[in-house]
Protein backbone atom coordinates (compact mmCIF):
# COMPACT_ATOMS: atom_id res chain seq x y z
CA UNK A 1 98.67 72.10 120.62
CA UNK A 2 101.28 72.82 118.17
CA UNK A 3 101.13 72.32 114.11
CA UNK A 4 103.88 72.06 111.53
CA UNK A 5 103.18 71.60 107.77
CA UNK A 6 105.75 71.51 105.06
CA UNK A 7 105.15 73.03 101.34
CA UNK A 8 107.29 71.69 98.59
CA UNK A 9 107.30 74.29 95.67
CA UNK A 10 107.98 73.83 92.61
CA UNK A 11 111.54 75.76 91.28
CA UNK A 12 111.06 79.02 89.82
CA UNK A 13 113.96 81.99 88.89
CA UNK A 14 114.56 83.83 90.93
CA UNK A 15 116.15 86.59 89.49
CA UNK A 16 114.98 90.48 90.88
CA UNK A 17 113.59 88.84 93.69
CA UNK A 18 114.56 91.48 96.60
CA UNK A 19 113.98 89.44 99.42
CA UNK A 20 113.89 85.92 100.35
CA UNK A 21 110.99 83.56 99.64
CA UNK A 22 109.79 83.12 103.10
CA UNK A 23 108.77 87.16 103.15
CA UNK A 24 106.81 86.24 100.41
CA UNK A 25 105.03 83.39 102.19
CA UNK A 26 104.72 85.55 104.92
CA UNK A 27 103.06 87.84 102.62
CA UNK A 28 100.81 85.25 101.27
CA UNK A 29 99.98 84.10 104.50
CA UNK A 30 98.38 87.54 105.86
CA UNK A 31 96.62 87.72 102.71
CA UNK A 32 95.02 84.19 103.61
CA UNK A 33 93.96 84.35 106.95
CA UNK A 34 90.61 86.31 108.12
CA UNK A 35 91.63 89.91 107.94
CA UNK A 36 90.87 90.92 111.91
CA UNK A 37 93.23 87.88 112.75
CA UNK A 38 96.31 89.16 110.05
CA UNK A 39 95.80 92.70 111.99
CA UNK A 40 96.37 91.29 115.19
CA UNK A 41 99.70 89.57 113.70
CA UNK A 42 101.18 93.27 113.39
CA UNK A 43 100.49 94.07 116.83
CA UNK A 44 103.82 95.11 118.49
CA UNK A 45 102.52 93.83 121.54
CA UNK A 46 101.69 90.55 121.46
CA UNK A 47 104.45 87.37 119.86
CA UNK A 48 103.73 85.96 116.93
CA UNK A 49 102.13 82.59 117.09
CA UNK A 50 103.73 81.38 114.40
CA UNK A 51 106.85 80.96 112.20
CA UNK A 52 107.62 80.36 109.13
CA UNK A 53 111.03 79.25 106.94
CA UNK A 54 112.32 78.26 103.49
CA UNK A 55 115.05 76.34 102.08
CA UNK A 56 116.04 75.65 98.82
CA UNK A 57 116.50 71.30 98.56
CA UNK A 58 117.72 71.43 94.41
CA UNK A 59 114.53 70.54 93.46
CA UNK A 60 112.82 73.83 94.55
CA UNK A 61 111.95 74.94 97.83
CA UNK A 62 110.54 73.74 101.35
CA UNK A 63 108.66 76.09 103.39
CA UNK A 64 107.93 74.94 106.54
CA UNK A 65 104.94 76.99 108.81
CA UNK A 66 104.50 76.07 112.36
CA UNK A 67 101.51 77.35 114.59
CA UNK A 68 102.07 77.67 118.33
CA UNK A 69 98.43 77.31 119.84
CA UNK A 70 94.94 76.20 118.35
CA UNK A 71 94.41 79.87 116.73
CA UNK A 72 96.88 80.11 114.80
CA UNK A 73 96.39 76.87 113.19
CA UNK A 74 94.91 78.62 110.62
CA UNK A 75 98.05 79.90 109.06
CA UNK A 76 99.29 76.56 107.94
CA UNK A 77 95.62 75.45 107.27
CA UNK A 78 95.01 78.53 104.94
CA UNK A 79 98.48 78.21 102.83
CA UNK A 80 97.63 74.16 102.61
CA UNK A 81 94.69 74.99 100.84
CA UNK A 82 96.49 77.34 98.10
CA UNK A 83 97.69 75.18 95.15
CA UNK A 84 100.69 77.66 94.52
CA UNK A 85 101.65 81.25 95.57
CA UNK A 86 102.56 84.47 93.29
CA UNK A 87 106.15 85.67 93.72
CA UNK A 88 105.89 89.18 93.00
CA UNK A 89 109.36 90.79 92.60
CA UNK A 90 111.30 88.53 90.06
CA UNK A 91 111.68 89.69 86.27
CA UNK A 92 108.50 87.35 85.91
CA UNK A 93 105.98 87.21 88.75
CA UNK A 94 105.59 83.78 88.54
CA UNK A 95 102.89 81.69 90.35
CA UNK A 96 104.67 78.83 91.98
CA UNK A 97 103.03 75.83 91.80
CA UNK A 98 103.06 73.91 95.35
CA UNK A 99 103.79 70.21 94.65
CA UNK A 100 103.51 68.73 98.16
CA UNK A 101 102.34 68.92 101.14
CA UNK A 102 103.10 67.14 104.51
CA UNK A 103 101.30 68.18 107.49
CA UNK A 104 102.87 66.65 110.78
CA UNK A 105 100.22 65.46 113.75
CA UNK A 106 99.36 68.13 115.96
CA UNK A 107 101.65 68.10 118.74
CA UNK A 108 101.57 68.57 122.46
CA UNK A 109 104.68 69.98 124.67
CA UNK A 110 105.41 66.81 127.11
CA UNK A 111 105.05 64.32 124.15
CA UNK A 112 107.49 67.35 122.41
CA UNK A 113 110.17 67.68 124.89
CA UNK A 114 110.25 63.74 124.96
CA UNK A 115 111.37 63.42 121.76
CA UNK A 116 114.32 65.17 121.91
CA UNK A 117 117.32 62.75 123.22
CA UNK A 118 118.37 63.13 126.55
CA UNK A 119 121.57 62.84 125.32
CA UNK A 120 122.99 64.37 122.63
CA UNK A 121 121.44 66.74 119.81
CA UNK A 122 122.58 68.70 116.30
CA UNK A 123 121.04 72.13 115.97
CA UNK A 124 121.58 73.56 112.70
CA UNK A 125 120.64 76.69 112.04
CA UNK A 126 118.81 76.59 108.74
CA UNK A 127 117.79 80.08 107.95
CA UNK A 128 119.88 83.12 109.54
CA UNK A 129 118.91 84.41 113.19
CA UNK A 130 119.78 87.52 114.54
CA UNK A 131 119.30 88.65 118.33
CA UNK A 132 117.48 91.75 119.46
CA UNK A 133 118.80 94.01 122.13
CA UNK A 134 118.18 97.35 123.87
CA UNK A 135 115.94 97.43 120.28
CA UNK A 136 118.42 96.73 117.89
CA UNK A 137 119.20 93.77 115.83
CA UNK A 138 122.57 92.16 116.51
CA UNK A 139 124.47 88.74 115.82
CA UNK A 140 126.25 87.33 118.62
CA UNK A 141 128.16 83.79 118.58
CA UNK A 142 126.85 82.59 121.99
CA UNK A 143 124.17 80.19 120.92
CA UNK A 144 122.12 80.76 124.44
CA UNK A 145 121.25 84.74 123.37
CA UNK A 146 119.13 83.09 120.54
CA UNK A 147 117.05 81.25 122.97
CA UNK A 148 115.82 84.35 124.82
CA UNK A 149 113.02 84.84 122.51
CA UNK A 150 112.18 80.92 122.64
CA UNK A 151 111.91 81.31 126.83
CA UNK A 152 109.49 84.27 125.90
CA UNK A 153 107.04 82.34 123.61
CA UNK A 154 107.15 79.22 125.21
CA UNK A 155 106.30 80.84 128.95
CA UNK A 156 103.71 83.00 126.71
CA UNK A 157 102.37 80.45 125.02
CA UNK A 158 102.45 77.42 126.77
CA UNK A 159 102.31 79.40 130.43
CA UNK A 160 105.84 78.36 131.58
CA UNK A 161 107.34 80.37 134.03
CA UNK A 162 110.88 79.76 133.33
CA UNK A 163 113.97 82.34 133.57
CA UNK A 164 117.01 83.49 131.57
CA UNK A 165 118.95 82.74 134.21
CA UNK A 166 118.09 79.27 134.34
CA UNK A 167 118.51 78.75 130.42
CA UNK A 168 121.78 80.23 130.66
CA UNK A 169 122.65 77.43 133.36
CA UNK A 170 121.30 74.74 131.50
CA UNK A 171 123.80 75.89 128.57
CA UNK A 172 126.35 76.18 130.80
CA UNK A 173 126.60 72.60 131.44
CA UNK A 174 126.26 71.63 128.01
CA UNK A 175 129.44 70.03 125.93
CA UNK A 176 130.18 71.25 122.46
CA UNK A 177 130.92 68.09 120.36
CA UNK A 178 131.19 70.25 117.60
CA UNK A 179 130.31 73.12 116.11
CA UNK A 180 130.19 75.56 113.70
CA UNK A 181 128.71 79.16 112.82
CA UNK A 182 129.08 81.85 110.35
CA UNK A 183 128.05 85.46 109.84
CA UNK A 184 125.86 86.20 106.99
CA UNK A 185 123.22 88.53 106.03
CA UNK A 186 118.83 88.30 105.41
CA UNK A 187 116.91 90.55 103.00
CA UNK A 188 113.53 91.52 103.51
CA UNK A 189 112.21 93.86 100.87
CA UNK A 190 115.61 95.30 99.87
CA UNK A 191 116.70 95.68 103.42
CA UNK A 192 119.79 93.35 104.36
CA UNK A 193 119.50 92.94 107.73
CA UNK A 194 122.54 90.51 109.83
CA UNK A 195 122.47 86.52 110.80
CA UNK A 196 124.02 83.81 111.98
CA UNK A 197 123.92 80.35 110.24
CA UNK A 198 125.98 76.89 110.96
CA UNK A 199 125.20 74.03 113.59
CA UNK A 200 126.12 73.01 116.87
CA UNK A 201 126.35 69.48 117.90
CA UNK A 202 125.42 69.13 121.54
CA UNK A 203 125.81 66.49 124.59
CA UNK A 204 123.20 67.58 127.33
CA UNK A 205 123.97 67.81 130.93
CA UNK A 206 122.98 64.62 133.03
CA UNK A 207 121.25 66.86 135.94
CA UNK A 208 117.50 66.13 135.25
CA UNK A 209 116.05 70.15 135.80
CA UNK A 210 118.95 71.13 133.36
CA UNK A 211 118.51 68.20 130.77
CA UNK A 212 114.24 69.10 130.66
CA UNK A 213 114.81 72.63 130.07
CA UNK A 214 116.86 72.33 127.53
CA UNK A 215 114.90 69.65 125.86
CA UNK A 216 111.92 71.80 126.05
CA UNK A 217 114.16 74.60 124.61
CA UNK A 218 115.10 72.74 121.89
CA UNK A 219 111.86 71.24 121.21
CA UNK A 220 110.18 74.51 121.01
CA UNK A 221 112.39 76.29 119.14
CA UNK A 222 112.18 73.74 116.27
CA UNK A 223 108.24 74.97 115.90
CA UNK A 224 109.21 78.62 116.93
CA UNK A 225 112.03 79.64 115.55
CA UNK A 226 114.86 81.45 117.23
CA UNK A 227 115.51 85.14 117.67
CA UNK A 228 114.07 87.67 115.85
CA UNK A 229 111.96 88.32 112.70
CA UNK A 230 110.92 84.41 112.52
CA UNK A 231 107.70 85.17 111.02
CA UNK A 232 109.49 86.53 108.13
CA UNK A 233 112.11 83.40 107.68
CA UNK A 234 114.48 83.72 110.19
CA UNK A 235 116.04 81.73 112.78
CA UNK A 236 114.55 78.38 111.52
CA UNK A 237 115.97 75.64 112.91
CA UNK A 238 116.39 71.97 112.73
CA UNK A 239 116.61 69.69 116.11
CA UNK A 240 118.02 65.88 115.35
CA UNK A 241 118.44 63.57 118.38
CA UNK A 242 122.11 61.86 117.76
């Protein structure tokens, strides 16, 4: 199964803060779960179960944790239970009051993937992603590099067996309505490391085997992330059927 929840905080400044919120989170999330399970988090080995993202809405900030399988539920279960989190780093370590939550029913793949219109979507890219290759981090405009890591996690996690190859068909046949993206950069503890932001609306190709994998893609990557470092904010996206 797969579990969302949403945290509305409070606003806070935000000035000296070194990195953005979601490291925080991310911080306050390893400090929340059972120790032996936060260890096995930081295993280079293994992908993370889990992702994690913040925006800012005006009125403070959304942070939104997903959990890809019934372990890692306890992420979003632990950081539900806190009723705000300390921001170390700003000229005031503030604790930051959490004044909502909204935890979204646990979700399988197939009711997922259905979800998602067989017709047309908008990605947008909510929180910067960056691509990893030969073991560095890079930015690339071709949407379909992002998905690599999804392919990954969701033949990990969910014991797919699909192939690059066959993503990169499925995008192949996909029309751009529109789009548009945008370099930009992501700090984690003083380190400003590269992204790509912006939004790409999407008609899907009409083959069946194409239109599924893509719908999975897209389905799974809204609980997952895309690229690199999504356990510390990046590559959070937003699918919307249109």
């Amino acid at each position: 199964m797969l579990y969302q929840t949403d945290l509305y905080l409070a606003p806070f400044d935000e000035t000296g803060l070194h990195s953005d919120i979601a490291v925080k989170i991310h911080g306050a999330a390893m400090h929340a779960i059972p120790k032996e399970y936060a260890e096995k988090m930081h295993d280079d080995g293994v992908f993370h179960p889990f992702s994690v993202f913040a925006v800012p809405t005006g009125e403070g900030y959304l942070v939104r944790v997903s959990a890809l399988n019934d372990a890692a539920r306890v992420i979003p279960d632990a950081l539900s239970e806190l009723s705000a989190f300390r921001i170390f780093g700003c000229n005031r370590n503030r604790s930051v009051p959490i004044l909502h939550r909204d935890a979204a029913p646990p979700m399988d793949m197939q009711t997922l993937e259905n979800i998602v219109s067989a017709k047309a979507v908008r990605i947008d890219l909510v929180t910067p992603a960056v691509t990893k290759s030969n073991g560095r981090l890079s930015v690339r405009p071709e949407l379909v590099s992002y998905f690599y890591s999804v392919m990954l996690k969701y033949n990990a996690f969910e014991h797919g067996n699909i192939t690059f190859p066959e993503v990169q068909a499925a995008f192949q046949a996909v029309t751009y309505r529109a789009f548009q993206f945008r370099s930009t950069e992501y700090c984690v503890t003083g380190r400003r490391f590269p992204g790509m932001t912006g939004y790409a609306e999407l008609l899907l190709p009409e083959q069946p085997e194409a239109n599924l994998l893509l719908r999975r893609m897209f389905a799974y990557a809204s609980y997952c992330g895309i690229g690199a470092k999504t356990g510390q904010g990046m590559g959070g996206i937003v699918v919307q059927s249109i």
